[in-house]
PDB file of N, CA and C in Angstrom:
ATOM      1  N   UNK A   1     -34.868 -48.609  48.034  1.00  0.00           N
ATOM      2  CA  UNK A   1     -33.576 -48.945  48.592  1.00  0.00           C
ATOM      3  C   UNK A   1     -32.618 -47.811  48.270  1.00  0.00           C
ATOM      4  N   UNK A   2     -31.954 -47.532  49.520  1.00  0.00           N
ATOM      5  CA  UNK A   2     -31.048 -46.307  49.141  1.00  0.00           C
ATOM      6  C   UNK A   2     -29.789 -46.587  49.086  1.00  0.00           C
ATOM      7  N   UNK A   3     -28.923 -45.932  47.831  1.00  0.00           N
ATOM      8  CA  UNK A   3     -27.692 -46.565  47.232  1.00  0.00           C
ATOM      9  C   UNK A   3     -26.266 -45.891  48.286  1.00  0.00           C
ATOM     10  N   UNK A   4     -25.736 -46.205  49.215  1.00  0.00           N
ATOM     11  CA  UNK A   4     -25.109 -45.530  49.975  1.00  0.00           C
ATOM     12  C   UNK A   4     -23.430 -45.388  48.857  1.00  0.00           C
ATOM     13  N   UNK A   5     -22.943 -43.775  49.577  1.00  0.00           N
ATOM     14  CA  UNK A   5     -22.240 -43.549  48.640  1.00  0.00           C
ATOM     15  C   UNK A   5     -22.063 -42.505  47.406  1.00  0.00           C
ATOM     16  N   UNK A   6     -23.559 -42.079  47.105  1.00  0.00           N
ATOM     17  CA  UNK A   6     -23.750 -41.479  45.988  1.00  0.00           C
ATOM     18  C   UNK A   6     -24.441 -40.652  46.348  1.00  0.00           C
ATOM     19  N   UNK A   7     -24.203 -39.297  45.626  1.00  0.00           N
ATOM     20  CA  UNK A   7     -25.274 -38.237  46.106  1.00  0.00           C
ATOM     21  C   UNK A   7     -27.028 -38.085  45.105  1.00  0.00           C
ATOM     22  N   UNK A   8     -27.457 -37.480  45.687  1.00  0.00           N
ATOM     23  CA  UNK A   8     -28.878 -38.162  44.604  1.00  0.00           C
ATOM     24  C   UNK A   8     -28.484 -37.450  43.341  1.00  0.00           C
ATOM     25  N   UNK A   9     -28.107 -36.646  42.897  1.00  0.00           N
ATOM     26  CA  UNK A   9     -27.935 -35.920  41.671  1.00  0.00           C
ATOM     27  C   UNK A   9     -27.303 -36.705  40.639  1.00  0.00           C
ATOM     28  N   UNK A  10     -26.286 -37.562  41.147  1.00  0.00           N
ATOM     29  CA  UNK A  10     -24.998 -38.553  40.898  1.00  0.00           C
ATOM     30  C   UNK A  10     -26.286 -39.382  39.881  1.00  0.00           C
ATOM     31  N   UNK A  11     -27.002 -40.024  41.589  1.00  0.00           N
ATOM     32  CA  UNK A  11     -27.853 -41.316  40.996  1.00  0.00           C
ATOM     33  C   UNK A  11     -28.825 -40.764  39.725  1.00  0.00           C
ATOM     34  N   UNK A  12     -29.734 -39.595  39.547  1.00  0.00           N
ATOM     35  CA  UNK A  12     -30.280 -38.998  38.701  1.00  0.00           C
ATOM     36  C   UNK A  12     -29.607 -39.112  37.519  1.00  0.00           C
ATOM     37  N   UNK A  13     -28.254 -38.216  37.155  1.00  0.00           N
ATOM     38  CA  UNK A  13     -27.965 -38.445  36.059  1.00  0.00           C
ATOM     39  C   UNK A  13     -27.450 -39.711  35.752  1.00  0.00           C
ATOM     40  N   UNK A  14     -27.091 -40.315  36.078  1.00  0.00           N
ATOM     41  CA  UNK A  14     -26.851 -42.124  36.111  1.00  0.00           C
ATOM     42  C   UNK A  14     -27.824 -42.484  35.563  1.00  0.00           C
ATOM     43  N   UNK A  15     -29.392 -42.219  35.808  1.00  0.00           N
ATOM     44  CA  UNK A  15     -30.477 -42.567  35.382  1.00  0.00           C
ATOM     45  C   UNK A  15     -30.539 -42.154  33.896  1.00  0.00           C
ATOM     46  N   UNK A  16     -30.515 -40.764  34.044  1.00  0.00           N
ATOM     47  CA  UNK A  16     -30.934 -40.666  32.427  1.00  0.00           C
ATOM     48  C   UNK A  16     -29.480 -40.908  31.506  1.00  0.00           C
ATOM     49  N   UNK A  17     -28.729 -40.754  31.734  1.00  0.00           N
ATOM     50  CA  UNK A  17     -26.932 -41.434  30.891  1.00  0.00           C
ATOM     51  C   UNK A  17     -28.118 -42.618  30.508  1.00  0.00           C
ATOM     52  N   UNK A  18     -28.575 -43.508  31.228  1.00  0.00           N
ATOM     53  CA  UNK A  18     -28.780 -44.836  31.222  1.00  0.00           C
ATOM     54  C   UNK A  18     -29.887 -44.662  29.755  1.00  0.00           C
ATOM     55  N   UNK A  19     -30.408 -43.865  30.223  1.00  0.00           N
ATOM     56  CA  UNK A  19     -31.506 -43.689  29.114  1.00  0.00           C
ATOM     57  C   UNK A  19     -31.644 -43.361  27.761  1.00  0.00           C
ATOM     58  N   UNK A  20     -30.402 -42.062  27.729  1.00  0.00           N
ATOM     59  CA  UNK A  20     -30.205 -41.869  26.406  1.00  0.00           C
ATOM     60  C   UNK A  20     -29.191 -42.699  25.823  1.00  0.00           C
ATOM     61  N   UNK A  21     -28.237 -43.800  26.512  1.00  0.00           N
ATOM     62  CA  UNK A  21     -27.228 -44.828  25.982  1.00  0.00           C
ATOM     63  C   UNK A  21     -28.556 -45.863  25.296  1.00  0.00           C
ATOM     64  N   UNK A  22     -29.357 -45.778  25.809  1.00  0.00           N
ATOM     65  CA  UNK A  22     -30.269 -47.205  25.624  1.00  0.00           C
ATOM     66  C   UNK A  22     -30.874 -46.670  24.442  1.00  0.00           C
ATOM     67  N   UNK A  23     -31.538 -45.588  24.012  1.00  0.00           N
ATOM     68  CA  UNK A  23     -32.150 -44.498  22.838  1.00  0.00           C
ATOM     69  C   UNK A  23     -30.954 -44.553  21.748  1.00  0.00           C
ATOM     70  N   UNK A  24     -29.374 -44.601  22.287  1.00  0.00           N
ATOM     71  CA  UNK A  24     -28.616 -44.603  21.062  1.00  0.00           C
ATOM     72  C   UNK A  24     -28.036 -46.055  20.806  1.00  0.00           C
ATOM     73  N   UNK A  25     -28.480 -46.997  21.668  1.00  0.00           N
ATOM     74  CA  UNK A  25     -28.326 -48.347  21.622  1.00  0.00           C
ATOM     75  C   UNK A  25     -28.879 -49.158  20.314  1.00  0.00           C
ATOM     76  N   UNK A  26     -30.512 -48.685  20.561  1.00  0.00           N
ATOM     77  CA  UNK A  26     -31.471 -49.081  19.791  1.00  0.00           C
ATOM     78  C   UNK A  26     -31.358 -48.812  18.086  1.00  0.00           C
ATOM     79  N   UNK A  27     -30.960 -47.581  17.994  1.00  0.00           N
ATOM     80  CA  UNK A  27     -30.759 -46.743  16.881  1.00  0.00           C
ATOM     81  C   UNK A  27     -29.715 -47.868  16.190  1.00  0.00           C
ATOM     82  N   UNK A  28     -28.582 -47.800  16.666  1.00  0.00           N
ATOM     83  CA  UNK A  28     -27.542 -48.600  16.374  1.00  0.00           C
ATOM     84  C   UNK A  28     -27.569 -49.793  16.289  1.00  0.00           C
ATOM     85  N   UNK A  29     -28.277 -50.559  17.059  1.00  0.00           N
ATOM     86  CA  UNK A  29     -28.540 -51.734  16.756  1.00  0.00           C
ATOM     87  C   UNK A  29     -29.585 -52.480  15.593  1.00  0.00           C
ATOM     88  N   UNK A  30     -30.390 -51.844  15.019  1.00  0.00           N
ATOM     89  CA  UNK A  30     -31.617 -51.736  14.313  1.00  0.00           C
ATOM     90  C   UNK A  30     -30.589 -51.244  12.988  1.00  0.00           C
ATOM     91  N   UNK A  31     -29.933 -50.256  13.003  1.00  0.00           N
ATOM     92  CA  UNK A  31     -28.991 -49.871  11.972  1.00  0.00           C
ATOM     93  C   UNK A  31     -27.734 -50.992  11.812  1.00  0.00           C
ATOM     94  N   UNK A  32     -27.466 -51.436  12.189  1.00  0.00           N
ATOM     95  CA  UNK A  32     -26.003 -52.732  12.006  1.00  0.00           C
ATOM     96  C   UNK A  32     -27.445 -53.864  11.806  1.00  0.00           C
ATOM     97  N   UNK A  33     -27.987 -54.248  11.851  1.00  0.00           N
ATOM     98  CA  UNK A  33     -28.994 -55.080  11.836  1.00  0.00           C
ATOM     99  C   UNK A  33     -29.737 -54.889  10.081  1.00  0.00           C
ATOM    100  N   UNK A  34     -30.012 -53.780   9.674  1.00  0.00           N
ATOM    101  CA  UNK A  34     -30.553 -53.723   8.521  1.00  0.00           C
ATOM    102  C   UNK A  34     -29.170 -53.791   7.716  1.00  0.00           C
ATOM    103  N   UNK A  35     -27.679 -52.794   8.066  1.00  0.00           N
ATOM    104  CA  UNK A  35     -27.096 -53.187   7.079  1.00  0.00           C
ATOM    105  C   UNK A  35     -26.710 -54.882   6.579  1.00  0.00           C
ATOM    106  N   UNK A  36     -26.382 -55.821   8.002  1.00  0.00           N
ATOM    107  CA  UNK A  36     -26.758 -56.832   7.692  1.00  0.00           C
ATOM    108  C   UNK A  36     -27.450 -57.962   6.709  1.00  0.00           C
ATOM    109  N   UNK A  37     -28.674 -57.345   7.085  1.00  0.00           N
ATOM    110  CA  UNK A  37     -29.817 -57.541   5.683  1.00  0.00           C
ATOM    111  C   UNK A  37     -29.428 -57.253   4.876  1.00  0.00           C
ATOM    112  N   UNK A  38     -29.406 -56.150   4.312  1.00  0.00           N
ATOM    113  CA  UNK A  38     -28.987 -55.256   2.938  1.00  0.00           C
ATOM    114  C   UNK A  38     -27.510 -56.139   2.272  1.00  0.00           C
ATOM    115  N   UNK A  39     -26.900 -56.628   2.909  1.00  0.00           N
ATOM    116  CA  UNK A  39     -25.305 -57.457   2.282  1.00  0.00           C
ATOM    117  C   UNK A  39     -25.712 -58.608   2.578  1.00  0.00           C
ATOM    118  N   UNK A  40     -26.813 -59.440   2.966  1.00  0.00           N
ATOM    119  CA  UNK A  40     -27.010 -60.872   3.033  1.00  0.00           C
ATOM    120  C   UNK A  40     -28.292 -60.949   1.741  1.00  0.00           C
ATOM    121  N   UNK A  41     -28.822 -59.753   1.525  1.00  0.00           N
ATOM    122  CA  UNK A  41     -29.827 -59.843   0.651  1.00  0.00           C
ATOM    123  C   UNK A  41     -28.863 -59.040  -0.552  1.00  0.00           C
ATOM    124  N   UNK A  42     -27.963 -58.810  -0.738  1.00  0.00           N
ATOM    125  CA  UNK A  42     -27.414 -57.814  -1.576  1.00  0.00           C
ATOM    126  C   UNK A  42     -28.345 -56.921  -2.116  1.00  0.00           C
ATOM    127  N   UNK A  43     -28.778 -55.958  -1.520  1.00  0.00           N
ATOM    128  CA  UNK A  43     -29.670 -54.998  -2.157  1.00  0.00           C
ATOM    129  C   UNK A  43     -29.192 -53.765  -1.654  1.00  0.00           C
ATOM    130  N   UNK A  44     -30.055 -52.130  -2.161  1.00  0.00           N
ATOM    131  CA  UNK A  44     -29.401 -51.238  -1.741  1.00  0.00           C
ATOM    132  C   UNK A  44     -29.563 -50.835  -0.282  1.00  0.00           C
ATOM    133  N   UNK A  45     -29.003 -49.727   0.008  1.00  0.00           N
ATOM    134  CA  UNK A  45     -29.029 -49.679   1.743  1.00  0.00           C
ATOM    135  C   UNK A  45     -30.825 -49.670   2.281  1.00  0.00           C
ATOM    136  N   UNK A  46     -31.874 -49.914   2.013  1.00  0.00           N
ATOM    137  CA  UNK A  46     -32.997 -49.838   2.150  1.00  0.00           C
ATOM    138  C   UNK A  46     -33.411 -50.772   3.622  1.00  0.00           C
ATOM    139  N   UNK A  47     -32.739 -51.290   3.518  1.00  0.00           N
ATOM    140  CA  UNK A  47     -32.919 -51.819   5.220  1.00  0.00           C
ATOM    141  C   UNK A  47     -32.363 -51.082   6.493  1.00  0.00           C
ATOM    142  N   UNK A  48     -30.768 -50.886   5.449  1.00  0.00           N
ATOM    143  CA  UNK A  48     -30.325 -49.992   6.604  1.00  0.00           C
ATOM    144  C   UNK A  48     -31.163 -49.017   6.689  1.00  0.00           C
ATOM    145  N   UNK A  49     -31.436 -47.943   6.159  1.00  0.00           N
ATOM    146  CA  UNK A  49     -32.932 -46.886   6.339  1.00  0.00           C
ATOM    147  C   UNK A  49     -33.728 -47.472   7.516  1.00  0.00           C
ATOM    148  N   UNK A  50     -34.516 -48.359   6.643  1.00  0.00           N
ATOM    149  CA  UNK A  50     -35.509 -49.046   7.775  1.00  0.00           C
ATOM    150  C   UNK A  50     -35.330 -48.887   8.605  1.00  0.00           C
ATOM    151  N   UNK A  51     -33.887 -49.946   8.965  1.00  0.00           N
ATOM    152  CA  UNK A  51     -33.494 -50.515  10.438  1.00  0.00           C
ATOM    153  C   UNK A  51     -33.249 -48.842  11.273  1.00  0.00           C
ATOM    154  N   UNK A  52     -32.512 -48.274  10.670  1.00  0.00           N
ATOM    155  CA  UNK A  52     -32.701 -47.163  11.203  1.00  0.00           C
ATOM    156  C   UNK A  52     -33.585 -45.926  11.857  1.00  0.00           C
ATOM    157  N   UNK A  53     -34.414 -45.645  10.980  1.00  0.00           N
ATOM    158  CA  UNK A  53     -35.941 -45.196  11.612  1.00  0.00           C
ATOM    159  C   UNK A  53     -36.760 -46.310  12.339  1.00  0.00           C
ATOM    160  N   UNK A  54     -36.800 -47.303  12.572  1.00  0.00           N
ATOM    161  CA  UNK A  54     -37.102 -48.095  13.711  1.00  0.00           C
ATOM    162  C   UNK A  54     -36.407 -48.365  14.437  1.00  0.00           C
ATOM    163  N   UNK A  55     -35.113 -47.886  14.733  1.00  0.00           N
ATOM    164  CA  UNK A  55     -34.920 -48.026  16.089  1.00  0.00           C
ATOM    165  C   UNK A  55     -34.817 -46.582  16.723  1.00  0.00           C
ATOM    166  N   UNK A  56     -35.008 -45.708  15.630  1.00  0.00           N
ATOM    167  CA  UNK A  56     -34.796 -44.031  16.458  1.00  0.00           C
ATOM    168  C   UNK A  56     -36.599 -44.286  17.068  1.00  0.00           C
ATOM    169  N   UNK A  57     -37.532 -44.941  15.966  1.00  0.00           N
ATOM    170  CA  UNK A  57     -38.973 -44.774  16.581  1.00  0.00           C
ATOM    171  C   UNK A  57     -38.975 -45.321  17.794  1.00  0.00           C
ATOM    172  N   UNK A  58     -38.878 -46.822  18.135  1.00  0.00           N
ATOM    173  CA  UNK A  58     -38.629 -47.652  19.323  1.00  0.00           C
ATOM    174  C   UNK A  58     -37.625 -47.229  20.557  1.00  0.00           C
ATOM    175  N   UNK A  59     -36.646 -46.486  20.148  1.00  0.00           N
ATOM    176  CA  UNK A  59     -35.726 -46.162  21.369  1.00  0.00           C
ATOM    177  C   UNK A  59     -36.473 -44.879  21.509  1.00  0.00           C
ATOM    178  N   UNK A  60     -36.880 -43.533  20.447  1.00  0.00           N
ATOM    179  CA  UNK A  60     -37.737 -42.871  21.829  1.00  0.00           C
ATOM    180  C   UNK A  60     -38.863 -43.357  22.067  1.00  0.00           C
ATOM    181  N   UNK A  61     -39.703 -43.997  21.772  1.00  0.00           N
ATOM    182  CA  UNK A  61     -40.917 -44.497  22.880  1.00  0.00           C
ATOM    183  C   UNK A  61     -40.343 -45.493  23.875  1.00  0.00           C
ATOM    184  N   UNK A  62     -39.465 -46.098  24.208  1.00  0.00           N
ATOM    185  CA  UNK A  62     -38.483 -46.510  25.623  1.00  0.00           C
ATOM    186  C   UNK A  62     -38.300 -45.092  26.336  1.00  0.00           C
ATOM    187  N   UNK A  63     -37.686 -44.483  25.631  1.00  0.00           N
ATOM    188  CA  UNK A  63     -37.477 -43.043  26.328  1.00  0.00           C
ATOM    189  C   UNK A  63     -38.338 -42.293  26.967  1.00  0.00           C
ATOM    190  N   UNK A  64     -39.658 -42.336  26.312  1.00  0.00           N
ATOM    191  CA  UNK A  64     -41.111 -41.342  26.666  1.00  0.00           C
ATOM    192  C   UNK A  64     -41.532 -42.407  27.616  1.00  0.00           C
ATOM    193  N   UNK A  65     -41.549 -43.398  27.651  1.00  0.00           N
ATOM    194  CA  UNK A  65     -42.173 -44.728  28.349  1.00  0.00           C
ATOM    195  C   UNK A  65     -41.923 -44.302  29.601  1.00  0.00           C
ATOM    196  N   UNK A  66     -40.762 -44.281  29.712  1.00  0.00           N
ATOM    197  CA  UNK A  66     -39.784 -44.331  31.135  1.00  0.00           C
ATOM    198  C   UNK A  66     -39.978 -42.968  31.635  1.00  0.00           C
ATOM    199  N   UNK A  67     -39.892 -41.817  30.976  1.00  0.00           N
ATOM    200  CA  UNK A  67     -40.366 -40.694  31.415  1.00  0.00           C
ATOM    201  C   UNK A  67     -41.378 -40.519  31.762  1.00  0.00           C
ATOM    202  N   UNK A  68     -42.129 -41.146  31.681  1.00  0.00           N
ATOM    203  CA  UNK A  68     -43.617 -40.649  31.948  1.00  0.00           C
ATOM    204  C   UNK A  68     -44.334 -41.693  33.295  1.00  0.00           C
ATOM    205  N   UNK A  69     -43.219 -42.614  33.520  1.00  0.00           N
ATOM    206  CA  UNK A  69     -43.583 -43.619  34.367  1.00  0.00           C
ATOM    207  C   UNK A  69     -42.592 -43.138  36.192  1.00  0.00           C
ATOM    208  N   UNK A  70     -42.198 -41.739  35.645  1.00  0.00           N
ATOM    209  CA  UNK A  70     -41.240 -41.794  36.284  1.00  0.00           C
ATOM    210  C   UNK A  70     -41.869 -40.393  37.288  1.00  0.00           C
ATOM    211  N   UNK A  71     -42.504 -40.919  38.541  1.00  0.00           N
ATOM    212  CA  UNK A  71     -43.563 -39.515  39.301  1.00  0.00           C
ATOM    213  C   UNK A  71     -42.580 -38.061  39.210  1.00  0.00           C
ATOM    214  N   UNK A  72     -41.492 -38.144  39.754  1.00  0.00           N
ATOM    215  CA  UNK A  72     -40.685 -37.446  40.137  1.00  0.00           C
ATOM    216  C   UNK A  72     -40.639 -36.363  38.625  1.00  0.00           C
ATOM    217  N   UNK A  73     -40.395 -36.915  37.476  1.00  0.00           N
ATOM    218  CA  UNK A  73     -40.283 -35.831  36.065  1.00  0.00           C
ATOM    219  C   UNK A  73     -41.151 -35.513  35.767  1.00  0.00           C
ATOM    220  N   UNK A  74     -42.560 -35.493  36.425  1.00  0.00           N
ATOM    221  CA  UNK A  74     -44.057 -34.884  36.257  1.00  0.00           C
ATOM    222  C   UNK A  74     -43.989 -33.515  36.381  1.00  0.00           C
ATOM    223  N   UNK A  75     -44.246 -32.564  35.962  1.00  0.00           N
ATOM    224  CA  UNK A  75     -44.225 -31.405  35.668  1.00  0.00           C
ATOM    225  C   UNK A  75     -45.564 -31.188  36.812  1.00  0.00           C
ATOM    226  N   UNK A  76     -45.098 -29.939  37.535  1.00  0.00           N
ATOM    227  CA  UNK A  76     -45.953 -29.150  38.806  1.00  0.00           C
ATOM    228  C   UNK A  76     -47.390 -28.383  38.291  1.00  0.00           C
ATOM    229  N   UNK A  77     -46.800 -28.051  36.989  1.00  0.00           N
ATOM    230  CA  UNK A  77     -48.090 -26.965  36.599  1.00  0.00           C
ATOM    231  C   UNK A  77     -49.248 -27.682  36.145  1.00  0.00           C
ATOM    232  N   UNK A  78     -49.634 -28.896  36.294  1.00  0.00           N
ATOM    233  CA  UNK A  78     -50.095 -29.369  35.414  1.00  0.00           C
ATOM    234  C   UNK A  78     -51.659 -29.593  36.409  1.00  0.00           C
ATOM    235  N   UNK A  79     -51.074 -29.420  37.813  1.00  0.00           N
ATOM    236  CA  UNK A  79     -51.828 -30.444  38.965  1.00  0.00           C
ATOM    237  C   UNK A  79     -52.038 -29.045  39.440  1.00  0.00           C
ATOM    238  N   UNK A  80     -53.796 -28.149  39.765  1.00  0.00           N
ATOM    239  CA  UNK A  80     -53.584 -27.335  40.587  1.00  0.00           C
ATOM    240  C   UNK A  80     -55.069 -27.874  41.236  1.00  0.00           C
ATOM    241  N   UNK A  81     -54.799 -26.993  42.579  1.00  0.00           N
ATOM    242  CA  UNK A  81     -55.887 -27.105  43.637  1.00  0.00           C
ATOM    243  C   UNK A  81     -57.361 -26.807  43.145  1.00  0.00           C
ATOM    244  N   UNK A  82     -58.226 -28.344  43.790  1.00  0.00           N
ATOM    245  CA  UNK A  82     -59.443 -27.522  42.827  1.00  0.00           C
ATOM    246  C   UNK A  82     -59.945 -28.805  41.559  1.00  0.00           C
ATOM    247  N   UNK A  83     -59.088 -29.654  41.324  1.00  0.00           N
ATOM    248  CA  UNK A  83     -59.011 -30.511  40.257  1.00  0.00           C
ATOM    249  C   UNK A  83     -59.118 -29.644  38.932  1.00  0.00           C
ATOM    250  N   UNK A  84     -58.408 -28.684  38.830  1.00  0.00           N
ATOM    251  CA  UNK A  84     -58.607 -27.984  37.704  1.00  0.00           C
ATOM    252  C   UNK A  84     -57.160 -28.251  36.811  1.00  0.00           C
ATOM    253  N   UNK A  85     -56.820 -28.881  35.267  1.00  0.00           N
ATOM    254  CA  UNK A  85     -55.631 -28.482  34.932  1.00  0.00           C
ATOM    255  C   UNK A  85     -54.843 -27.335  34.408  1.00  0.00           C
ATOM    256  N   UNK A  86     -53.888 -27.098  34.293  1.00  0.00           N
ATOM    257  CA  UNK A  86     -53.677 -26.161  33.147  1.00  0.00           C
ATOM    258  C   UNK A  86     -54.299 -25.224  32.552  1.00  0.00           C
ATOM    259  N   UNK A  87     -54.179 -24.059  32.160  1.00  0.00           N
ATOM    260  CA  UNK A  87     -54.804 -23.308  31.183  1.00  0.00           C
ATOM    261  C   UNK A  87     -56.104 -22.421  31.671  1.00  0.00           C
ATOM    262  N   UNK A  88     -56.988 -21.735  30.752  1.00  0.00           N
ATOM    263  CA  UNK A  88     -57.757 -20.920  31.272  1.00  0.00           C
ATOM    264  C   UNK A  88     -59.220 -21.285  30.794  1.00  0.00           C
ATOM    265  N   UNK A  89     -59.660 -21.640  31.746  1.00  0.00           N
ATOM    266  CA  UNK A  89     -61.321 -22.181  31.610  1.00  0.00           C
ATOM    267  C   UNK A  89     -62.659 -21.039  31.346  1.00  0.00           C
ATOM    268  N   UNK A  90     -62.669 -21.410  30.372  1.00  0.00           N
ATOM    269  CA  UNK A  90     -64.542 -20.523  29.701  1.00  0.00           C
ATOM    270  C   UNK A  90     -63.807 -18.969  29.853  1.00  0.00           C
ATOM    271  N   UNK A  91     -62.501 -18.561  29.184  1.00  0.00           N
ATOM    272  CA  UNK A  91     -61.832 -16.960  29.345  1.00  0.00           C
ATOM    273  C   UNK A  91     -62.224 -16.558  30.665  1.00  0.00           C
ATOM    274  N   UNK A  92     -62.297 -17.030  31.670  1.00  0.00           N
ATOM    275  CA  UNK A  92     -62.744 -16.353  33.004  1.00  0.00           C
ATOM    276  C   UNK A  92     -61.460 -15.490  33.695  1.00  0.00           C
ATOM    277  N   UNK A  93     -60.082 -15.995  33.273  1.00  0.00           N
ATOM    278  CA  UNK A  93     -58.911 -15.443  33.943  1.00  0.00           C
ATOM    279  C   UNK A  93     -58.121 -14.425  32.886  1.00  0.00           C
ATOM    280  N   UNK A  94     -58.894 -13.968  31.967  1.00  0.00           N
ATOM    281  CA  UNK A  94     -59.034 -12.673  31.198  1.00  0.00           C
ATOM    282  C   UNK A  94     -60.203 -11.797  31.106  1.00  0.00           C
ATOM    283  N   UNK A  95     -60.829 -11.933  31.931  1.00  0.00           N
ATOM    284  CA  UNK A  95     -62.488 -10.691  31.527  1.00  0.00           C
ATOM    285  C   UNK A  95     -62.967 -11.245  30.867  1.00  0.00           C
ATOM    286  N   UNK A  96     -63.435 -12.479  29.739  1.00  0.00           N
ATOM    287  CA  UNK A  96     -64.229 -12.242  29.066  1.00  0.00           C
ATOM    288  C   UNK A  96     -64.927 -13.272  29.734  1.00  0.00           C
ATOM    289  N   UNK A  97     -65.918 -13.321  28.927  1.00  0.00           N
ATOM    290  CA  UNK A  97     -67.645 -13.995  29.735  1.00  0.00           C
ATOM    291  C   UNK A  97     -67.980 -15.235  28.872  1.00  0.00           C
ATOM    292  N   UNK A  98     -67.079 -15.546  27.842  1.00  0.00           N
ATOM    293  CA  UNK A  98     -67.209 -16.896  26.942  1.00  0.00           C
ATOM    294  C   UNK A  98     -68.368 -16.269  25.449  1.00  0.00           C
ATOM    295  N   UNK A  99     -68.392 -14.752  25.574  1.00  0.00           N
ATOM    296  CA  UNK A  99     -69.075 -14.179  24.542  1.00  0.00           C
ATOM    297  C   UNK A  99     -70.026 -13.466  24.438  1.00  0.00           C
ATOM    298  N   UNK A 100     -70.703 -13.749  25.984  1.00  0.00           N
ATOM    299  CA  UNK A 100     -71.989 -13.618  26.406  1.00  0.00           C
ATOM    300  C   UNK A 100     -72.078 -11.947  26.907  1.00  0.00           C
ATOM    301  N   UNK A 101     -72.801 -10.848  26.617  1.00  0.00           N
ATOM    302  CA  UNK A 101     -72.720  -9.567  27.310  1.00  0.00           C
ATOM    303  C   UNK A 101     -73.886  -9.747  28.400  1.00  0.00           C
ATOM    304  N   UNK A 102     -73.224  -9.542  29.616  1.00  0.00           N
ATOM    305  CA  UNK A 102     -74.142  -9.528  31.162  1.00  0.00           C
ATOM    306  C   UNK A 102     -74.275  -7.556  31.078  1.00  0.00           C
TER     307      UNK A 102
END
């Protein structure tokens, strides 16, 4: 469905704004969440920690999730003609012979 009104670049970064608000959402929320803990349990900030590195872990795998689900941010080099990926197979696209003297 096409969003009339907006130019696609508009809608693009709209997309990822969306993405990294949601990556600093998580963080923050997981962090107010352990300090929580930490003053209902009176103990030292050790939740907040926690809560904190689990939501930086969880908001980027949302982040990588979505990136990677997303055809359009697929990187070109990856796909060449041939079913071949990336990179250089058995040194053939430098001279060498994989070791072997012909």
């Amino acid at each position: 469905m096409k969003e009339e009104g907006q130019e696609p670049g508009i809608r693009q970064g709209n997309k990822y704004l969306a993405t990294g608000l949601r990556f600093g959402g998580g963080i923050v929320m997981f962090l107010l969440l352990g300090y929580a803990l930490d003053r209902w349990l009176n103990t030292v900030p050790l939740f907040l920690l926690v809560g904190t590195f689990v939501g930086a872990g969880l908001g980027f795998l949302s982040v990588w999730r979505e990136l990677k689900a997303d055809a359009a941010n697929q990187p070109t080099w990856r796909k060449r003609p041939g079913g071949q990926a990336g990179g250089k197979a058995d040194g053939q696209a430098d001279g060498r012979s994989g070791g072997r003297e012909e």
